[in-house]
C-alpha atoms as a PDB file:
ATOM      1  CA  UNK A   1      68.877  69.187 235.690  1.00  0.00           C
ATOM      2  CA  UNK A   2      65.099  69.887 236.069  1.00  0.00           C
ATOM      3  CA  UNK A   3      61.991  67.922 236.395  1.00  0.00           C
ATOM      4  CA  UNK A   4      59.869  70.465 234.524  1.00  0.00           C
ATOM      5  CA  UNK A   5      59.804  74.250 233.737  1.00  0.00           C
ATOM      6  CA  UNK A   6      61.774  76.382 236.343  1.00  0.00           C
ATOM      7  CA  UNK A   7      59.243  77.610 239.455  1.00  0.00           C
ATOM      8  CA  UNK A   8      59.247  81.143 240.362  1.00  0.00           C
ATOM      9  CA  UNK A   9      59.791  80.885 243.984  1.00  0.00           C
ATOM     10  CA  UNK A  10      58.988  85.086 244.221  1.00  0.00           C
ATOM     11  CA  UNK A  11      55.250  83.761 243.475  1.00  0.00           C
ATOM     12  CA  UNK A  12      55.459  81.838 246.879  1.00  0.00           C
ATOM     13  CA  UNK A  13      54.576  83.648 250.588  1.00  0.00           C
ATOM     14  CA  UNK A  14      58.244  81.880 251.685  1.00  0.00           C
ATOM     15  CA  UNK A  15      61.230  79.812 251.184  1.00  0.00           C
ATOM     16  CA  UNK A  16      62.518  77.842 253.746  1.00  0.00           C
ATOM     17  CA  UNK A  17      66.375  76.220 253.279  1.00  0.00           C
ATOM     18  CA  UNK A  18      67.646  73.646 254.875  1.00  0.00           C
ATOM     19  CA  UNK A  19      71.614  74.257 255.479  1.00  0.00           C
ATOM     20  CA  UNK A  20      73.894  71.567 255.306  1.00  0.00           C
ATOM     21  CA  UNK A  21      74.445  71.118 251.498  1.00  0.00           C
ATOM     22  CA  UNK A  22      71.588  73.267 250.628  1.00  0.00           C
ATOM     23  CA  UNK A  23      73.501  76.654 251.437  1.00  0.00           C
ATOM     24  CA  UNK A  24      76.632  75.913 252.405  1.00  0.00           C
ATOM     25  CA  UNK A  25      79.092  72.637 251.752  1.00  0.00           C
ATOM     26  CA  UNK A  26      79.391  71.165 254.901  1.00  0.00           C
ATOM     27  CA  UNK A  27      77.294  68.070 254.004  1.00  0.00           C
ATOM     28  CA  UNK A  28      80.566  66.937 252.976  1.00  0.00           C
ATOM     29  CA  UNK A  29      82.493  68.021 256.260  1.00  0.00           C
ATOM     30  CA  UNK A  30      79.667  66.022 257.795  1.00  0.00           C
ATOM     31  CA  UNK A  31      80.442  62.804 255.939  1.00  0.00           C
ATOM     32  CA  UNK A  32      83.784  62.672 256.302  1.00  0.00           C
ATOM     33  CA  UNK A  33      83.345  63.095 260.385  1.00  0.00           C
ATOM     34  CA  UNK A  34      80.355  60.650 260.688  1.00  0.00           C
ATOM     35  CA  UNK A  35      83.115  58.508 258.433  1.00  0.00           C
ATOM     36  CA  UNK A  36      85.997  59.002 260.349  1.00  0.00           C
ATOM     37  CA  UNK A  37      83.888  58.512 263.545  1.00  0.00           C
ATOM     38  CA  UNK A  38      81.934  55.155 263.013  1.00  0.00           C
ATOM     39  CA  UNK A  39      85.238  53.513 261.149  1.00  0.00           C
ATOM     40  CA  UNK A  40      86.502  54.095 264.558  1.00  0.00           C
ATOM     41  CA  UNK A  41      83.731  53.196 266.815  1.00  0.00           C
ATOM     42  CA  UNK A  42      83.008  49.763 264.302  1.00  0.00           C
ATOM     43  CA  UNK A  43      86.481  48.473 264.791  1.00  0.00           C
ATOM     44  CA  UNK A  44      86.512  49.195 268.521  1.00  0.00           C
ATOM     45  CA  UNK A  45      83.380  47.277 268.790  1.00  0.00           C
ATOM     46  CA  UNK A  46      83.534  44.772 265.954  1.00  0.00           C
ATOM     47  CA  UNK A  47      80.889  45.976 264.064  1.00  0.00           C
ATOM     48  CA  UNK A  48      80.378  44.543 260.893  1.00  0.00           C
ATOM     49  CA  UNK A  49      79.813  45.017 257.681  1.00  0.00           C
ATOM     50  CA  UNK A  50      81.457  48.438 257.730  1.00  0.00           C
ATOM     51  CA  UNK A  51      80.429  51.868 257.546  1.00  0.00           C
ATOM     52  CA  UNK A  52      79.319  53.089 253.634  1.00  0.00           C
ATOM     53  CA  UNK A  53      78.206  56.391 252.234  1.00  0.00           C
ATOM     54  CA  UNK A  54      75.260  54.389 251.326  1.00  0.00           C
ATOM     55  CA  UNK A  55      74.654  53.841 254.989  1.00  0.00           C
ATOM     56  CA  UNK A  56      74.798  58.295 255.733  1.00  0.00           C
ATOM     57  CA  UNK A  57      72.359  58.462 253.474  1.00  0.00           C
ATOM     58  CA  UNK A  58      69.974  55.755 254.129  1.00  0.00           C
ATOM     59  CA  UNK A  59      69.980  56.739 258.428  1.00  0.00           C
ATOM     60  CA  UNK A  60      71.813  59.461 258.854  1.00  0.00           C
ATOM     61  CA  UNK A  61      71.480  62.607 256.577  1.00  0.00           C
ATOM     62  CA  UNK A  62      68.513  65.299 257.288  1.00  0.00           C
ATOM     63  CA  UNK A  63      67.781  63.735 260.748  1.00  0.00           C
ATOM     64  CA  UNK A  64      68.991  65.070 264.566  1.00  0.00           C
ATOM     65  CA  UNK A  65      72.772  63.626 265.537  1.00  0.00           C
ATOM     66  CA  UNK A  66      71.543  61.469 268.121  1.00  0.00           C
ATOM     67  CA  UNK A  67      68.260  59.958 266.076  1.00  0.00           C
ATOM     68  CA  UNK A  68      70.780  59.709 263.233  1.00  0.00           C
ATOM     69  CA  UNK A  69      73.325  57.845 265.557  1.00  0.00           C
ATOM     70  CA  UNK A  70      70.275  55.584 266.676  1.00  0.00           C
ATOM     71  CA  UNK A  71      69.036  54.573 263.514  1.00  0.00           C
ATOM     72  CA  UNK A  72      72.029  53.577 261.829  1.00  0.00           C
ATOM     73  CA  UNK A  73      73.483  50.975 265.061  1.00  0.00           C
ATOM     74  CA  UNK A  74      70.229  49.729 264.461  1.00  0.00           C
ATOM     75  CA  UNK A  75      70.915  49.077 261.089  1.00  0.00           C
ATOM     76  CA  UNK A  76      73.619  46.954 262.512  1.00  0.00           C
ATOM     77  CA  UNK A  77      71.305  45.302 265.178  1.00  0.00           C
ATOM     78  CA  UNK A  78      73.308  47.160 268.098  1.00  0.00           C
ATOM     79  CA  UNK A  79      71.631  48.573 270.796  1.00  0.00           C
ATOM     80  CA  UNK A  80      72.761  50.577 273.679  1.00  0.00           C
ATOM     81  CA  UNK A  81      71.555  52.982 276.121  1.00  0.00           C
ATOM     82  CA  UNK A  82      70.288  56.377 274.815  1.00  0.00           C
ATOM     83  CA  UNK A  83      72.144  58.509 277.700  1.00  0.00           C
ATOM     84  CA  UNK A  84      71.799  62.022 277.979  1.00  0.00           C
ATOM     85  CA  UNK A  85      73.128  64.559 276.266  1.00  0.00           C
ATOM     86  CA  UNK A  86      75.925  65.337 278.365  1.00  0.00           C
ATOM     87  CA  UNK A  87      77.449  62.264 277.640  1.00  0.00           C
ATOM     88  CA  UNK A  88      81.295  62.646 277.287  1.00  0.00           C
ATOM     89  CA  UNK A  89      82.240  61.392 273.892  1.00  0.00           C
ATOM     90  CA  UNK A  90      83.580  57.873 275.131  1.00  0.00           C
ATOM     91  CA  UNK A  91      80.707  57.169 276.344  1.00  0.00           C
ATOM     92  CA  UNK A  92      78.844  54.394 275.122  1.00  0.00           C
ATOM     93  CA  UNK A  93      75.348  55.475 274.045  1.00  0.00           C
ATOM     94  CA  UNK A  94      73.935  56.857 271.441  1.00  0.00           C
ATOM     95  CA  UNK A  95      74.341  60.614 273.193  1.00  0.00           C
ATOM     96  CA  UNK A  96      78.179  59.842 273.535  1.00  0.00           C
ATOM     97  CA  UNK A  97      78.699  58.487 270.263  1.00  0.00           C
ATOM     98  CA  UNK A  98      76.515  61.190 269.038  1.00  0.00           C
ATOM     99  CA  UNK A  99      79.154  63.526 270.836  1.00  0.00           C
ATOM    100  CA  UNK A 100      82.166  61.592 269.186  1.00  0.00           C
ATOM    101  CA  UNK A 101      81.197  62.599 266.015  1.00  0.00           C
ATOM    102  CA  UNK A 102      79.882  66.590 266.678  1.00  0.00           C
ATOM    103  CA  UNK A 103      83.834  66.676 268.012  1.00  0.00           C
ATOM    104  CA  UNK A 104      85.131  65.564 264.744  1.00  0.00           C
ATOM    105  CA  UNK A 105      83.146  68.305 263.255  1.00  0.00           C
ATOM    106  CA  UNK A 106      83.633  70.898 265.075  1.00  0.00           C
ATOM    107  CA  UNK A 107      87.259  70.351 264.844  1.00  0.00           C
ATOM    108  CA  UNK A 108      87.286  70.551 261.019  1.00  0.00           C
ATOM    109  CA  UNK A 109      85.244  73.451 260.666  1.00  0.00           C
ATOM    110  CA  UNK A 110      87.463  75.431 263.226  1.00  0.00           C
ATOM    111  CA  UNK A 111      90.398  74.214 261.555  1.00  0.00           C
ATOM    112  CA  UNK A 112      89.124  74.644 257.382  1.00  0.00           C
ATOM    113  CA  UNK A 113      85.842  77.689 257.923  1.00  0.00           C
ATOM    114  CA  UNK A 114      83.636  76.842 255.109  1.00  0.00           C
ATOM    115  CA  UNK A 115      82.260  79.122 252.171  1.00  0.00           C
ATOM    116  CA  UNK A 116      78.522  78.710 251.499  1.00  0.00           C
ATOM    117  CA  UNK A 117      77.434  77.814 247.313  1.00  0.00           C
ATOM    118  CA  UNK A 118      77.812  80.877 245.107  1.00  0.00           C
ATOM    119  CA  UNK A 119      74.513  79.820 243.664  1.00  0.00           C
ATOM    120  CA  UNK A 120      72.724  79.818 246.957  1.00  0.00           C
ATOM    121  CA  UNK A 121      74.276  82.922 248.139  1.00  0.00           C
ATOM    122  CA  UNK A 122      72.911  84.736 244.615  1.00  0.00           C
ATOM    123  CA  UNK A 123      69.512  83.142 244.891  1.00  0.00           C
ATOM    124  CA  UNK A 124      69.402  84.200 248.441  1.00  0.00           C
ATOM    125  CA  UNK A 125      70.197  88.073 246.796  1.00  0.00           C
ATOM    126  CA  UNK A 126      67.533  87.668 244.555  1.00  0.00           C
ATOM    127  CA  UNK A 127      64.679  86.396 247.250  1.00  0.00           C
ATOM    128  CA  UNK A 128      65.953  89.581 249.217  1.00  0.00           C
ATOM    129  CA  UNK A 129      65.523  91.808 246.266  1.00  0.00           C
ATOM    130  CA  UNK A 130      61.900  90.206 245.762  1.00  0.00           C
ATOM    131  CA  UNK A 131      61.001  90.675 249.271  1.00  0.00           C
ATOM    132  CA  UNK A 132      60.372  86.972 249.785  1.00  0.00           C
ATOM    133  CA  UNK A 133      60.987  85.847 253.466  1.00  0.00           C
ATOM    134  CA  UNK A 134      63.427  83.069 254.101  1.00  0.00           C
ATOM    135  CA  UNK A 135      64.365  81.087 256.842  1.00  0.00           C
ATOM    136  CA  UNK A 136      66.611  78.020 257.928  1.00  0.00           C
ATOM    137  CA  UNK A 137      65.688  74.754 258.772  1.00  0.00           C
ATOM    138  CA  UNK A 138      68.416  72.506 260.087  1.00  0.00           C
ATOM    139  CA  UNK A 139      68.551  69.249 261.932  1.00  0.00           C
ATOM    140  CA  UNK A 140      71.756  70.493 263.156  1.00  0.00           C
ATOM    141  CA  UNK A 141      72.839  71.749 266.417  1.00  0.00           C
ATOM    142  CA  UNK A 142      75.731  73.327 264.929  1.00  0.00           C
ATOM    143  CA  UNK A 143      73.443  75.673 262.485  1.00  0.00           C
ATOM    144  CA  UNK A 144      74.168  78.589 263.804  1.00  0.00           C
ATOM    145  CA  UNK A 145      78.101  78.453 264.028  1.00  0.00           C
ATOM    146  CA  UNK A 146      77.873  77.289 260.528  1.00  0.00           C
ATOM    147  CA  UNK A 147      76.214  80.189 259.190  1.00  0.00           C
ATOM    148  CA  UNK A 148      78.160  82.376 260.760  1.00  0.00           C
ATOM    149  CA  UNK A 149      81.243  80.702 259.565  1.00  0.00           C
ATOM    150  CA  UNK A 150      79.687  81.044 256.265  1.00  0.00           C
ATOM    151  CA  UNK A 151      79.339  85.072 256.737  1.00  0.00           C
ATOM    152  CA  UNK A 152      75.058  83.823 256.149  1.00  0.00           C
ATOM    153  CA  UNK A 153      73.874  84.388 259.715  1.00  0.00           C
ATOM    154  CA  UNK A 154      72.716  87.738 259.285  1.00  0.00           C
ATOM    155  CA  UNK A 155      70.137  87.006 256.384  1.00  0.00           C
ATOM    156  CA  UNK A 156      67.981  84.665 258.875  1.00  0.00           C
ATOM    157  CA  UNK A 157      65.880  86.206 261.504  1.00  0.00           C
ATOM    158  CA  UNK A 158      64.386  82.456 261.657  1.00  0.00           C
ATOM    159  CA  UNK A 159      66.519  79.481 262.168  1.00  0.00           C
ATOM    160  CA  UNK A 160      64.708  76.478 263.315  1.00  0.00           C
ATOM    161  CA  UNK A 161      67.891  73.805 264.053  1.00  0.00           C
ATOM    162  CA  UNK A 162      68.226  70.959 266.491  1.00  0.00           C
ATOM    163  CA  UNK A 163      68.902  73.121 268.918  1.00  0.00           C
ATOM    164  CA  UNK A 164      65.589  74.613 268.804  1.00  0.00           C
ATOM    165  CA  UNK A 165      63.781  71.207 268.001  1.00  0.00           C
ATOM    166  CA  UNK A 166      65.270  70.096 270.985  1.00  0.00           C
ATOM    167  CA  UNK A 167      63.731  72.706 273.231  1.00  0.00           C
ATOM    168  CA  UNK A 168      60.183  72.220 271.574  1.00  0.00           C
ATOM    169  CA  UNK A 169      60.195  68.671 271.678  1.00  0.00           C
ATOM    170  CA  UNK A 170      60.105  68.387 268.181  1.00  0.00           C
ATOM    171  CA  UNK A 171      60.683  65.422 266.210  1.00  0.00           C
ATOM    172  CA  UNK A 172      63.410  64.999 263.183  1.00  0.00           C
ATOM    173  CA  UNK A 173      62.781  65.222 259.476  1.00  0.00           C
ATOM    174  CA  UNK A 174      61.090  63.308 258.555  1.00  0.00           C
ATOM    175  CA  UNK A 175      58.564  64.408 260.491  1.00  0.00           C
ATOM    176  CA  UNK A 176      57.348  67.266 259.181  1.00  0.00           C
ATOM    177  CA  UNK A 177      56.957  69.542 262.476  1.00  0.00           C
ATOM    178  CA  UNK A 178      60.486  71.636 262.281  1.00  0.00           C
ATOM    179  CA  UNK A 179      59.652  72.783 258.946  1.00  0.00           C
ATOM    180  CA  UNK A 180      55.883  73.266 260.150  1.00  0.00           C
ATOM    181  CA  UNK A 181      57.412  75.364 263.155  1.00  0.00           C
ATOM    182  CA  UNK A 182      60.146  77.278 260.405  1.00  0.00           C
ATOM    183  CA  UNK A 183      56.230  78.395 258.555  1.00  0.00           C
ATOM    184  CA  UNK A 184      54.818  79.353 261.791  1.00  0.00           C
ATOM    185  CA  UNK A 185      57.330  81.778 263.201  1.00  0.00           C
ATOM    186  CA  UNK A 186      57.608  83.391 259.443  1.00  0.00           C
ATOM    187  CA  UNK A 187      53.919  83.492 260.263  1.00  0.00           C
ATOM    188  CA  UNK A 188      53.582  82.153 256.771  1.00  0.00           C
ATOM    189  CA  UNK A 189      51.173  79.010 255.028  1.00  0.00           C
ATOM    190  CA  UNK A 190      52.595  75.870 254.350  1.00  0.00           C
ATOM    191  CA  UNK A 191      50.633  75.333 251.272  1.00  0.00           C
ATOM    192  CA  UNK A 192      52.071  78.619 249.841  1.00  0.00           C
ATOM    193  CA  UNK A 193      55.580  78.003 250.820  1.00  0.00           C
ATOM    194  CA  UNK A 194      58.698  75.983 249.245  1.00  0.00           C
ATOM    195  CA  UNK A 195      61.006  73.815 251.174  1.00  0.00           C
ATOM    196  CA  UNK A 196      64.818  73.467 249.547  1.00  0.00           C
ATOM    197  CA  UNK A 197      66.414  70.062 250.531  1.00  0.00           C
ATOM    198  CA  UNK A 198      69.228  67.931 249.811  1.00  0.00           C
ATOM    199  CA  UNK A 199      68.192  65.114 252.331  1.00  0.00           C
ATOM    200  CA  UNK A 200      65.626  62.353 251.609  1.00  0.00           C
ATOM    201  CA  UNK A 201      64.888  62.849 254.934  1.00  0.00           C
ATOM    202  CA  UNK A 202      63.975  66.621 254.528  1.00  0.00           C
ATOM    203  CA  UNK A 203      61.946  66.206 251.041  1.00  0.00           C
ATOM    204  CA  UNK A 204      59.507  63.501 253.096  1.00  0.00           C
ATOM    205  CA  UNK A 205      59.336  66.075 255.796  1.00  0.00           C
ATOM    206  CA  UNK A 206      58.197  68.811 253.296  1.00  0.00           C
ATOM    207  CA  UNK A 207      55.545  66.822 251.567  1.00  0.00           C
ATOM    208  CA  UNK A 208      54.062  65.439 255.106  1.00  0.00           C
ATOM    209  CA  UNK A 209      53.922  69.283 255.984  1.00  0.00           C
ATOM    210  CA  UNK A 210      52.018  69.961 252.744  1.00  0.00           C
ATOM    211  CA  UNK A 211      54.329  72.471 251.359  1.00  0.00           C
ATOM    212  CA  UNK A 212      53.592  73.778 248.253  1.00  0.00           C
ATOM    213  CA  UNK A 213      56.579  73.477 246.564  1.00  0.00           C
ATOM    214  CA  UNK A 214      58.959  70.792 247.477  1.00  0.00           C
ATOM    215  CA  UNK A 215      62.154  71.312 245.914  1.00  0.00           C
ATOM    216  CA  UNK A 216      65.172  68.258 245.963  1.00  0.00           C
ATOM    217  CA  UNK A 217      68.899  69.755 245.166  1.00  0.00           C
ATOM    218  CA  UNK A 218      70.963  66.765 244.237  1.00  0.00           C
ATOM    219  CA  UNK A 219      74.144  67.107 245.817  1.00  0.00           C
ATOM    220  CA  UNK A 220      75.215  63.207 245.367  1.00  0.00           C
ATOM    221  CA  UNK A 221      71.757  61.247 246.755  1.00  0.00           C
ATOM    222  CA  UNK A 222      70.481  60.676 243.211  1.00  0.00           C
ATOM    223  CA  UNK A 223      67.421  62.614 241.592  1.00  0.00           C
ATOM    224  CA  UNK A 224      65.612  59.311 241.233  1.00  0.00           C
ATOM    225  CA  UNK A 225      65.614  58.991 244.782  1.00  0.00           C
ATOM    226  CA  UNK A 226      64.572  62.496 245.480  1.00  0.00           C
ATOM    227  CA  UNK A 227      61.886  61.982 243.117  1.00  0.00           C
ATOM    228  CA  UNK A 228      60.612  58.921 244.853  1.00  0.00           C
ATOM    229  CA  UNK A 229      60.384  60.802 247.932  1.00  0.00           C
ATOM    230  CA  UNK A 230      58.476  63.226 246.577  1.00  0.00           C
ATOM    231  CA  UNK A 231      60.336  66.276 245.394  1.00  0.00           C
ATOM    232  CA  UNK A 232      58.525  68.010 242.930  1.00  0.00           C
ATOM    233  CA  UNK A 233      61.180  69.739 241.257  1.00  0.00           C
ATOM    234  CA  UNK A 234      64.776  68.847 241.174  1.00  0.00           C
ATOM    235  CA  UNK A 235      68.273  70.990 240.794  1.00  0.00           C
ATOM    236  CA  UNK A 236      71.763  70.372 240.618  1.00  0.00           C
ATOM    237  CA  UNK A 237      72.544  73.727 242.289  1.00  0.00           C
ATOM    238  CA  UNK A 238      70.402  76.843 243.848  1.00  0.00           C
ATOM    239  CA  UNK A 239      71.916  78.778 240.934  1.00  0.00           C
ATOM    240  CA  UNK A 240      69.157  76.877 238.455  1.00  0.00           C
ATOM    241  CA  UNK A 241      66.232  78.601 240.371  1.00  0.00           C
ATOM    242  CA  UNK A 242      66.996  82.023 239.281  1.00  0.00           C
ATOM    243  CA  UNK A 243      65.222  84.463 237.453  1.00  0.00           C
ATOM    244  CA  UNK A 244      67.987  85.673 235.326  1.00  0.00           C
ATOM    245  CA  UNK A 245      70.887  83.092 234.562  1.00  0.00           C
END
């Protein structure tokens, strides 16, 4: 599914990916732990109505853990203490509950590994073979175990995650500065790059950075809503970018 005639993303300086459900699957692994995690947490402290997959979407998917964690108790007009990031995962701020969930996550990956999209993996071939630089940039501070699960780390001399936002002070998606920061250490323009995204989140972070080419991959948000944040072109899987399908 496509907006308009395919882009040739070889005619553009860079391409910068977000991860989770861009590359590789683990947008899902992430639901089901922020899902297992705040089904827990709501019952222990009578939260109501209950967690949704509307509600992952809506405040949680594309932004940092802990902004993520922050925006949806707010949703439910609960506010604690923002804590520090050391927080053990009982803790009750939005660090420690932040925590609960990267623990469910981590857990599952160990346990499962992941495999990234075939159709991102050959897309990612064919950039290579075109000489077009690439890089990764993830809200998540658990980017770079990912790709390495996914056997991707190797293809990305740049990965700007929430690790590194977090030592830059930079804000999440959608803000557009981590995808601003992915451009400046490719040492490329923003206007002549495309941003890949899955998130809402991430395709209102690449049009307030002026990217070039914004470009939404529906993995279950909805191309409508892609398209009303902005995305200027929209796929069902990397696979549809290619040259030669």
């Amino acid at each position: 599914m496509t907006d308009r005639a395919t882009p040739r993303l070889q005619d553009y300086e860079a391409v910068l990916f977000d991860l989770d459900g861009v590359l590789t699957p683990t947008a899902e692994v992430h639901m089901h732990a922020w899902q297992t995690m705040f089904d827990e947490l709501f019952a222990a402290w009578d939260i109501t109505p209950p967690y949704t997959d509307e509600d992952y979407f809506a405040y949680v998917d594309g932004k940092k853990r802990y902004d993520g964690v922050a925006a949806l108790l707010r949703s439910r007009d609960v506010e604690v203490p923002w804590g520090d990031p050391t927080d053990p995962p009982e803790t009750p701020t939005v660090c420690g509950v932040g925590n609960r969930k990267n623990t469910a996550f981590t857990r599952v990956l160990g346990r499962d590994g992941i495999a990234p999209y075939v159709g991102s993996v050959a897309l990612l071939d064919e950039l290579e073979r075109a000489g077009t630089p690439v890089a990764v940039v993830s809200s998540s501070k658990n980017a770079d175990i990912v790709l390495r699960a996914a056997g991707l780390r190797e293809r990305f001399d740049v990965v700007v995650d929430g690790v590194v936002a977090e030592e830059r002070n930079l804000p999440s998606k959608p803000a557009p500065d981590v995808f601003i920061e992915g451009a400046r250490a490719l040492g490329v323009d923003p206007a002549r790059t495309v941003v890949v995204e899955d998130a809402l989140a991430g395709v209102e972070s690449g049009i307030a950075g002026g990217f070039g080419l914004v470009i939404g991959v529906d993995r279950g948000v909805g191309a409508d809503s892609l398209r009303a944040a902005g995305a200027h072109h929209i796929v069902t899987d990397l696979a549809d970018l290619l040259e030669t399908r």
